[in-house]
Structure formats: structure tokens, C-alpha cells
N, C-alpha and C. Protein backbone atom coordinates (compact mmCIF):
# COMPACT_ATOMS: atom_id res chain seq x y z
N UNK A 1 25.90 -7.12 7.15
CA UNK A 1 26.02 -6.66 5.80
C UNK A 1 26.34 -5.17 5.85
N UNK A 2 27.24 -4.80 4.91
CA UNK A 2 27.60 -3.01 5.09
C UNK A 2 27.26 -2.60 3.63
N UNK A 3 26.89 -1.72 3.44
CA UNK A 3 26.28 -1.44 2.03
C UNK A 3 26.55 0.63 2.08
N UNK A 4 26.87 0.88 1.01
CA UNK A 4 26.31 2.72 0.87
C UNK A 4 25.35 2.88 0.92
N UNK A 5 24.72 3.80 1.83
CA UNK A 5 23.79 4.44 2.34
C UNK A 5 23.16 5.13 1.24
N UNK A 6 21.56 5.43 0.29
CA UNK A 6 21.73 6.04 -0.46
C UNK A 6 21.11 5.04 -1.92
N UNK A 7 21.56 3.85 -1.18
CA UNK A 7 20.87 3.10 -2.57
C UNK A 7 20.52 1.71 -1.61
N UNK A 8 19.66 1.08 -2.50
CA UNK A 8 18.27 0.05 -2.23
C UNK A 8 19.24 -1.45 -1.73
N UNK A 9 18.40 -1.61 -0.72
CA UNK A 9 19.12 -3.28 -0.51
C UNK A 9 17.73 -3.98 -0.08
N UNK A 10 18.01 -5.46 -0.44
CA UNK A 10 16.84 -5.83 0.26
C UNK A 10 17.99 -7.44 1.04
N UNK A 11 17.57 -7.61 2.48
CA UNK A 11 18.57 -8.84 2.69
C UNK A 11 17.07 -9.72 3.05
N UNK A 12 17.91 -10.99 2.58
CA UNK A 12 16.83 -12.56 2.48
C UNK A 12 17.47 -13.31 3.87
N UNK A 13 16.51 -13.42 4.81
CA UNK A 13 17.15 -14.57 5.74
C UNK A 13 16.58 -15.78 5.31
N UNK A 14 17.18 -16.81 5.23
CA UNK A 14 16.92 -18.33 5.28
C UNK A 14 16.87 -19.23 5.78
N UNK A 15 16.11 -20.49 6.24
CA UNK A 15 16.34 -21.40 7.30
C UNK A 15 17.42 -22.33 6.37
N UNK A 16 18.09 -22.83 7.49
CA UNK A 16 19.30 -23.91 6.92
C UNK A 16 19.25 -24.68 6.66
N UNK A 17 20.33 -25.54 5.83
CA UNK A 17 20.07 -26.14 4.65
C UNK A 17 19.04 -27.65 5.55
N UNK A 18 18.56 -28.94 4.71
CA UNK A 18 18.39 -28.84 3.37
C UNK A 18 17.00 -27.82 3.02
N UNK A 19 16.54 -27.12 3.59
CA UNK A 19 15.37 -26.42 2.55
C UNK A 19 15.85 -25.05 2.26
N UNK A 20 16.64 -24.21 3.44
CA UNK A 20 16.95 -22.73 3.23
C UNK A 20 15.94 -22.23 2.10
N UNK A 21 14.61 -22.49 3.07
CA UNK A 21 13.25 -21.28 2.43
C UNK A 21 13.71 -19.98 3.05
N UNK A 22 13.39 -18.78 2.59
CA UNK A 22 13.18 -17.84 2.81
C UNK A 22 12.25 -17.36 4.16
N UNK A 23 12.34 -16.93 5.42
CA UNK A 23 12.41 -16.85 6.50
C UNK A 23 12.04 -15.28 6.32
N UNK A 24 12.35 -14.84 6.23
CA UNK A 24 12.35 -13.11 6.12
C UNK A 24 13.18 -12.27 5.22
N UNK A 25 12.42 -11.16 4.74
CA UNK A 25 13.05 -10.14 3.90
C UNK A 25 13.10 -8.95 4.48
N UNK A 26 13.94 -8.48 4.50
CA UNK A 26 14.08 -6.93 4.71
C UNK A 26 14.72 -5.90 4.29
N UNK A 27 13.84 -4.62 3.76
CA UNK A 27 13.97 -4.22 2.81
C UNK A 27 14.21 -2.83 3.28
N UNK A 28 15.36 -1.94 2.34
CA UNK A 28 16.06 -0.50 3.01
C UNK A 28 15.67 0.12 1.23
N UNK A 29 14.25 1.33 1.49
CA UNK A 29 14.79 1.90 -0.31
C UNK A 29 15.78 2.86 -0.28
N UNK A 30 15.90 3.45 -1.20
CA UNK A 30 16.92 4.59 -1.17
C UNK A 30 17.17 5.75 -0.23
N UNK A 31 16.23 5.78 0.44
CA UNK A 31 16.27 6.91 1.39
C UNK A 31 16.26 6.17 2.72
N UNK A 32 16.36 5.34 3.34
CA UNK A 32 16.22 4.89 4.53
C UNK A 32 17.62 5.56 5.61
N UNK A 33 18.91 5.84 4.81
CA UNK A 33 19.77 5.86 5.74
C UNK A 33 20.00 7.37 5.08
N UNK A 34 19.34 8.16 4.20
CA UNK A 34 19.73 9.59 3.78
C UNK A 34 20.66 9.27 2.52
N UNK A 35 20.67 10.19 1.99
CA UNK A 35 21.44 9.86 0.16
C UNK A 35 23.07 10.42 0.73
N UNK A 36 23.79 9.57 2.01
CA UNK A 36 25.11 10.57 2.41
C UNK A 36 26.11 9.62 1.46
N UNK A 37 25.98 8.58 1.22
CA UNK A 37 27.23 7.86 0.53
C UNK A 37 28.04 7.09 1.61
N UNK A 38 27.65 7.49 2.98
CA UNK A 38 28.25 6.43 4.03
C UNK A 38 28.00 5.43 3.77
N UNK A 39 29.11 4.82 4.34
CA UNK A 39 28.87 3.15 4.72
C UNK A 39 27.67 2.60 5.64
N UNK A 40 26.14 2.01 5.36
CA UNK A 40 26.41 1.57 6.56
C UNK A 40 25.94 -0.03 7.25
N UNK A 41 25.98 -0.59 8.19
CA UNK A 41 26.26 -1.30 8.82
C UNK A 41 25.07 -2.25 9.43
N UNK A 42 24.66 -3.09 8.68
CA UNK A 42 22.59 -3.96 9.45
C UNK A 42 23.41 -5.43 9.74
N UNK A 43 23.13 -5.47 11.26
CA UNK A 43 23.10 -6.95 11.92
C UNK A 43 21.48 -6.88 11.88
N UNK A 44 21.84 -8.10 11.45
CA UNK A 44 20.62 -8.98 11.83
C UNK A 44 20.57 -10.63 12.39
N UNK A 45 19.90 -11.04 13.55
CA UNK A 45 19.60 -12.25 13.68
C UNK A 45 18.42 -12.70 14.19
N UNK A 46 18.32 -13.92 13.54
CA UNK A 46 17.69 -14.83 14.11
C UNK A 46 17.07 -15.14 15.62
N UNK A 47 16.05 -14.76 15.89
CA UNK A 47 15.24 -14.60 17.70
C UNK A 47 15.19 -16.19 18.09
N UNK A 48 15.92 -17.18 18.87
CA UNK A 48 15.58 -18.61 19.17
C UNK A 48 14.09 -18.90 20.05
N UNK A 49 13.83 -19.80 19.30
CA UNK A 49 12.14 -19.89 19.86
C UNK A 49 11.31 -19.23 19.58
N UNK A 50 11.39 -18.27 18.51
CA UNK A 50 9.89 -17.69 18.02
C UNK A 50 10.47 -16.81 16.84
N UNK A 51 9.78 -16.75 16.28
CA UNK A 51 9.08 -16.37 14.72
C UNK A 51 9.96 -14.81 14.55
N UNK A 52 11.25 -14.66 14.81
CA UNK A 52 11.41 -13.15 14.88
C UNK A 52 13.01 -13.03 14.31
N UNK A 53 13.73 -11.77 14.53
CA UNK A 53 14.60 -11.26 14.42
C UNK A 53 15.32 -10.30 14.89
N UNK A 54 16.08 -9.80 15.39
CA UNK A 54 16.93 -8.61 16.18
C UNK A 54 17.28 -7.96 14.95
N UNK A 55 17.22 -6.54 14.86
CA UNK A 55 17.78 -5.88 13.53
C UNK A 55 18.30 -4.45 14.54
N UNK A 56 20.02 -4.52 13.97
CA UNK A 56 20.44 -3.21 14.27
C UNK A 56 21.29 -2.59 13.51
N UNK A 57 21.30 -1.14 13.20
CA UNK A 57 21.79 -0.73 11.89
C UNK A 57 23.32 0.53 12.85
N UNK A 58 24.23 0.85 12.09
CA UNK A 58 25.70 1.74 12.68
C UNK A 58 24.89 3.50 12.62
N UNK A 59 23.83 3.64 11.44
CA UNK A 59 23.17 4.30 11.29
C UNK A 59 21.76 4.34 11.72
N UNK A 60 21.53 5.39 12.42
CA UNK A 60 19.71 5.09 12.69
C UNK A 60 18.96 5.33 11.42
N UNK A 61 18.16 3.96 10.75
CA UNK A 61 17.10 4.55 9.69
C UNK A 61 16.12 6.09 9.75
N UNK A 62 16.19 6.31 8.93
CA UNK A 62 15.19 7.60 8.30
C UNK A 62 13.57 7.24 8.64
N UNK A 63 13.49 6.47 7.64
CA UNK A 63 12.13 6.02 6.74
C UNK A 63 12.11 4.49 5.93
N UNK A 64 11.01 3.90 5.97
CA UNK A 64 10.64 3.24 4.45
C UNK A 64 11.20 1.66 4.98
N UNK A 65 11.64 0.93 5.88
CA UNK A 65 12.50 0.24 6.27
C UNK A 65 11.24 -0.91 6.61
N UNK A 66 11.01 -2.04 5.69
CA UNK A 66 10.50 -3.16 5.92
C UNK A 66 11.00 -4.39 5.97
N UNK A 67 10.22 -5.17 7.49
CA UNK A 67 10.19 -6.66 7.15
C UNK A 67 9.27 -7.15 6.93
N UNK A 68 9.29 -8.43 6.59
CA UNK A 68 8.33 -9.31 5.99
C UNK A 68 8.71 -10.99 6.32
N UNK A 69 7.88 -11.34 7.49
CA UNK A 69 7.93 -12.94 7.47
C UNK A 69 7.12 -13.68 7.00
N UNK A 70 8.04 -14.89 6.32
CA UNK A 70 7.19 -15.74 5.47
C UNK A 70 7.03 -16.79 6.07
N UNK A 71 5.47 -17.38 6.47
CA UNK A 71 5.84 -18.53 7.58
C UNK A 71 4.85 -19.63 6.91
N UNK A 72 4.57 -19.76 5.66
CA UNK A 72 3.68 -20.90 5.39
C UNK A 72 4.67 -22.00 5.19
N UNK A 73 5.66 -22.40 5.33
CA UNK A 73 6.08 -23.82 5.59
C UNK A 73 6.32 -24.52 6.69
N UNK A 74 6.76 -23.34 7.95
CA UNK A 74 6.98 -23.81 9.34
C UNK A 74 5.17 -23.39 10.20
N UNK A 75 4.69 -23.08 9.59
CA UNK A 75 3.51 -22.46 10.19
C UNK A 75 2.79 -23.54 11.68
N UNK A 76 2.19 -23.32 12.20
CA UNK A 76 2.04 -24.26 13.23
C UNK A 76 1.31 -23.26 14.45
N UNK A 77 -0.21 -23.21 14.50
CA UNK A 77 -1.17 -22.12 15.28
C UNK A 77 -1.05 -22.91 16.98
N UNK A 78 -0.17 -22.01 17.63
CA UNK A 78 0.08 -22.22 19.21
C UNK A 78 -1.12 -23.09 19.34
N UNK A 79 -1.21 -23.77 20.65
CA UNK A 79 -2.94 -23.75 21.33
C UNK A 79 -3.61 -22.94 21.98
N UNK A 80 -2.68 -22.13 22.58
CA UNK A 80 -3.42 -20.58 23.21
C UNK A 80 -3.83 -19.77 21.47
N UNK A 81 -3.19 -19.96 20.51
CA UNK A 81 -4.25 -19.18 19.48
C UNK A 81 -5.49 -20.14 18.99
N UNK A 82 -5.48 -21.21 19.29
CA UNK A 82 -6.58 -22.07 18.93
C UNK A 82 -7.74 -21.90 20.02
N UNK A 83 -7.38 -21.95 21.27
CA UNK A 83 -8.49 -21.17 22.72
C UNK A 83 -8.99 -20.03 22.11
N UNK A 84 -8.01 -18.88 21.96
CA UNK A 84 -8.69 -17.63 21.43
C UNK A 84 -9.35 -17.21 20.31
N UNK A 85 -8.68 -17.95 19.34
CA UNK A 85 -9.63 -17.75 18.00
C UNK A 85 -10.43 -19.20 17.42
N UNK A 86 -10.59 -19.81 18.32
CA UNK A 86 -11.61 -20.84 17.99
C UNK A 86 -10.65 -21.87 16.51
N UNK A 87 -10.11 -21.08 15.82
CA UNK A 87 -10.21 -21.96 14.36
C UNK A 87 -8.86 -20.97 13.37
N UNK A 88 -7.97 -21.79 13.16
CA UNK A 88 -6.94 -21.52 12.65
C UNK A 88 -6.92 -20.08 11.65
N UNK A 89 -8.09 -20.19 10.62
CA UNK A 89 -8.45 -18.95 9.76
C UNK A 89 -8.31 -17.81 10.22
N UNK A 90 -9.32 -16.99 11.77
CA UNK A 90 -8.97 -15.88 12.13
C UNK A 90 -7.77 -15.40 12.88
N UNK A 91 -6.86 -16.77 13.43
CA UNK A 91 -5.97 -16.65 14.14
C UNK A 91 -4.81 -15.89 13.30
N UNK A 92 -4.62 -17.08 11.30
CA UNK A 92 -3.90 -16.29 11.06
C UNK A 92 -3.97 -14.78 10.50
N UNK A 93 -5.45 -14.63 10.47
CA UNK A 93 -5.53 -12.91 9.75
C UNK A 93 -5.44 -12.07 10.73
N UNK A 94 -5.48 -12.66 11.79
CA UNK A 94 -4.59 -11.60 12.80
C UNK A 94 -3.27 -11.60 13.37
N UNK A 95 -2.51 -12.07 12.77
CA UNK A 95 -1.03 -12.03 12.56
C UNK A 95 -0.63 -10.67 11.89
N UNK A 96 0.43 -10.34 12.70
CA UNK A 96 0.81 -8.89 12.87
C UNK A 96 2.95 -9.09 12.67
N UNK A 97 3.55 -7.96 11.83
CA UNK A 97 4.79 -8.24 12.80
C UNK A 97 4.59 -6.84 13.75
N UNK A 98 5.43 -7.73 15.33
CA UNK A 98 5.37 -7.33 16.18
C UNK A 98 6.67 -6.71 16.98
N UNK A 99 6.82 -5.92 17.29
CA UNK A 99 8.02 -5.17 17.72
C UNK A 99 8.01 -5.50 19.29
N UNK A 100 8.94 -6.01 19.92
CA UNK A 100 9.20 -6.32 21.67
C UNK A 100 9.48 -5.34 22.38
N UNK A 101 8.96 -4.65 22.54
CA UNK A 101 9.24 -3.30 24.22
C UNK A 101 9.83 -3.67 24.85
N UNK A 102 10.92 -2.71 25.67
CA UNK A 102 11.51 -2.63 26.93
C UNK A 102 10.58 -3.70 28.01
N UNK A 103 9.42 -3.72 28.26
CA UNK A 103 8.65 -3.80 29.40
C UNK A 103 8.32 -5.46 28.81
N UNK A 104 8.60 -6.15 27.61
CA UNK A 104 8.65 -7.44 27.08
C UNK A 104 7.28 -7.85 26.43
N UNK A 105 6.05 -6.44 26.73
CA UNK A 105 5.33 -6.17 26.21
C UNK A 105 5.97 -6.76 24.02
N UNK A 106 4.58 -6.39 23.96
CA UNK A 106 4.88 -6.42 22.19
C UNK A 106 3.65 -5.34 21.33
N UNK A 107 4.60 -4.59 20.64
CA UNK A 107 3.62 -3.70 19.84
C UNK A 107 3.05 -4.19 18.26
N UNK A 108 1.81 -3.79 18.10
CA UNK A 108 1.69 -4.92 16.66
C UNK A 108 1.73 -3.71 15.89
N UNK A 109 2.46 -3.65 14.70
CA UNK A 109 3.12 -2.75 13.85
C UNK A 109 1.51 -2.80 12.82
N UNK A 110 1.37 -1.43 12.15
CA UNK A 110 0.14 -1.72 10.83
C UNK A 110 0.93 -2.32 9.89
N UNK A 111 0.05 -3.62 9.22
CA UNK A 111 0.76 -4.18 8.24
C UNK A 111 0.98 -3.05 7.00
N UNK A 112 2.11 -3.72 6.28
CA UNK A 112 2.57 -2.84 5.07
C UNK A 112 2.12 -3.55 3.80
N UNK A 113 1.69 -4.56 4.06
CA UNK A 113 1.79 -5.82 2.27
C UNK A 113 0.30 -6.97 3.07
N UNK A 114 -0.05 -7.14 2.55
CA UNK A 114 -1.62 -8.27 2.50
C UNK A 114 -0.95 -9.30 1.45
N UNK A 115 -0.47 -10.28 1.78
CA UNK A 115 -0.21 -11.37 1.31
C UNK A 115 -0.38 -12.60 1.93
N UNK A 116 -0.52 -13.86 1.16
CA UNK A 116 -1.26 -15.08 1.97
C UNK A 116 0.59 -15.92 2.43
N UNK A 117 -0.04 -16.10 3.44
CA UNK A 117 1.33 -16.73 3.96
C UNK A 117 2.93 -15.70 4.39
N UNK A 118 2.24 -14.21 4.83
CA UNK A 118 3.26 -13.42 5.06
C UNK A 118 2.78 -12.09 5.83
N UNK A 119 3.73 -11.71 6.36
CA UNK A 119 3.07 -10.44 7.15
C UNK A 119 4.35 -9.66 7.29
N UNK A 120 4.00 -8.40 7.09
CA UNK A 120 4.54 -7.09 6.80
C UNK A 120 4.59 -5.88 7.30
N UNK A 121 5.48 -4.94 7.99
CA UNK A 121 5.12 -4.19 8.49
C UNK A 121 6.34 -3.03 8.00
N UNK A 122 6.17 -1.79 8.48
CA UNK A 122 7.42 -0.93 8.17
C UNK A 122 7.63 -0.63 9.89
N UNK A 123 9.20 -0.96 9.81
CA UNK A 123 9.32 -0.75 11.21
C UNK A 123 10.55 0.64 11.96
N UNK A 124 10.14 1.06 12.55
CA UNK A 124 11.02 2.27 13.49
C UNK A 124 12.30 2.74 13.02
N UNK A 125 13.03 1.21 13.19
CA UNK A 125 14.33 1.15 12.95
C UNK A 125 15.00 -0.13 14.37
N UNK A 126 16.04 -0.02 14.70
CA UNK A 126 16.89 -1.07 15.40
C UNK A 126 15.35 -1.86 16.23
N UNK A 127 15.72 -3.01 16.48
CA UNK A 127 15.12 -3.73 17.74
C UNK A 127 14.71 -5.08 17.23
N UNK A 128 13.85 -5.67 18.15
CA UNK A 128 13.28 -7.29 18.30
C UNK A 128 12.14 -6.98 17.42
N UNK A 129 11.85 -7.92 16.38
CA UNK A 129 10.77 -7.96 16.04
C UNK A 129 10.09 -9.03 15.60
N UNK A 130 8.90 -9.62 15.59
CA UNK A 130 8.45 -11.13 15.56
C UNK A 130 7.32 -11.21 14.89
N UNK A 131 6.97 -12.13 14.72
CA UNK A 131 5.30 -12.91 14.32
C UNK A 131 4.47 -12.85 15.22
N UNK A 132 3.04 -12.24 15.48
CA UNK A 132 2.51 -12.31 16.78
C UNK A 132 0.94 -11.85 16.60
N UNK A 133 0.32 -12.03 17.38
CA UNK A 133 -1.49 -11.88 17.53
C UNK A 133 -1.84 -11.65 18.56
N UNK A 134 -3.10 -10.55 18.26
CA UNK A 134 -3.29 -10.01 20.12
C UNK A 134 -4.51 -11.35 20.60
N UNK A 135 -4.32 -10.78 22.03
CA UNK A 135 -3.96 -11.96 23.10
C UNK A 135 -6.16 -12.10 23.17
């Protein structure tokens, strides 16, 4: 998607058809890329096999730059989170989005939004970022 830099976008990913629920939002306010009037430029895709997304922008973000995955329809608690948290409840309130390091490590971002069935974070700018709970 290429948009002017300068004013608000928010892009909706969706799973494909027949349900294309809403998968993730991510959201640029007015200041994320500077008020220059450039063009600019957000790939985004889809991570295969887990809960995430690759986001890279022609411009490096500023500020203010959120995602948000929505996972109460595909939801489904690993069994390594069922070992560790005993019982589905604390597993999901510790759901984080999580940013992937160089080292394949994963950093858990502070959430940005407390909502049931979603998790939120404001993130850096370009990279991998996913659904995830410490270990």
C-alpha cells in the first residue's frame, strides 16, 4: 500500500475467503512517517505457521505505529502453553505481540490496547512480528 506520509491510515489484514475475519490491523497516525507529503510505501505479509506478520515501510517510521492481532476465531493454546500455564485463562493473558530478533530470539512488546480476544502493541518500525508468551 503507498499512501502520503502525513495523514492516518489504518490497513486490515484478512484470512481468505469464505470467512476473511480480520487477522490484524495496523495502524500509522499522522505523524508516524513526519508531516513531509512523501509518498510512502508498507509491505506487509502474512508469517506461514504462526500468528504473525513481516511489516516493512520505503520510509523508516517516527512514532505511534500499531499492530493489533485478533485471534479469537482461529485461537487454539499450543500444548507447551498448556504444560506451562496449567489452564488456557493465564496462558491467554499472557499473550504479548512479539517482535523476532536477529538471534530468532523474540521480544514481547508492552501491550498498547487490553482487549478480549486481541493483543496490541506499538512497534519500532520494519520487522517480524507475532502472537507469543513467555516460555
Amino acid at each position: 500500500m503507498t499512501f502520503v506520509a502525513g495523514t492516518a491510515r489504518i490497513i486490515v489484514m484478512q484470512h481468505g475467503p469464505p470467512e476473511n475475519i480480520v487477522f490484524a490491523r495496523i495502524t500509522f497516525p499522522p505523524a508516524a512517517f513526519g508531516d513531509s507529503g512523501r509518498l510512502v510505501t508498507v509491505d506487509l505479509r502474512p508469517r506461514p505457521g504462526v500468528y504473525g506478520l513481516d511489516l516493512s515501510t520505503s520510509i523508516p517510521p517516527r512514532s505511534g505505529v500499531t499492530v493489533m492481532f485478533e485471534y479469537a476465531r482461529y485461537f487454539s493454546a499450543p500444548a507447551r502453553a498448556l504444560q506451562v500455564y496449567r489452564n488456557i485463562v493465564p496462558f491467554e493473558r499472557a499473550l504479548a505481540v512479539g517482535r523476532l530478533l536477529p538471534d530468532n530470539n523474540i521480544e514481547l512488546l508492552p501491550p498498547a490496547d487490553e482487549e478480549t480476544d486481541k493483543v496490541a502493541a506499538l512497534v519500532p518500525g520494519a520487522g517480524s512480528y507475532l502472537v507469543a508468551a513467555p516460555q
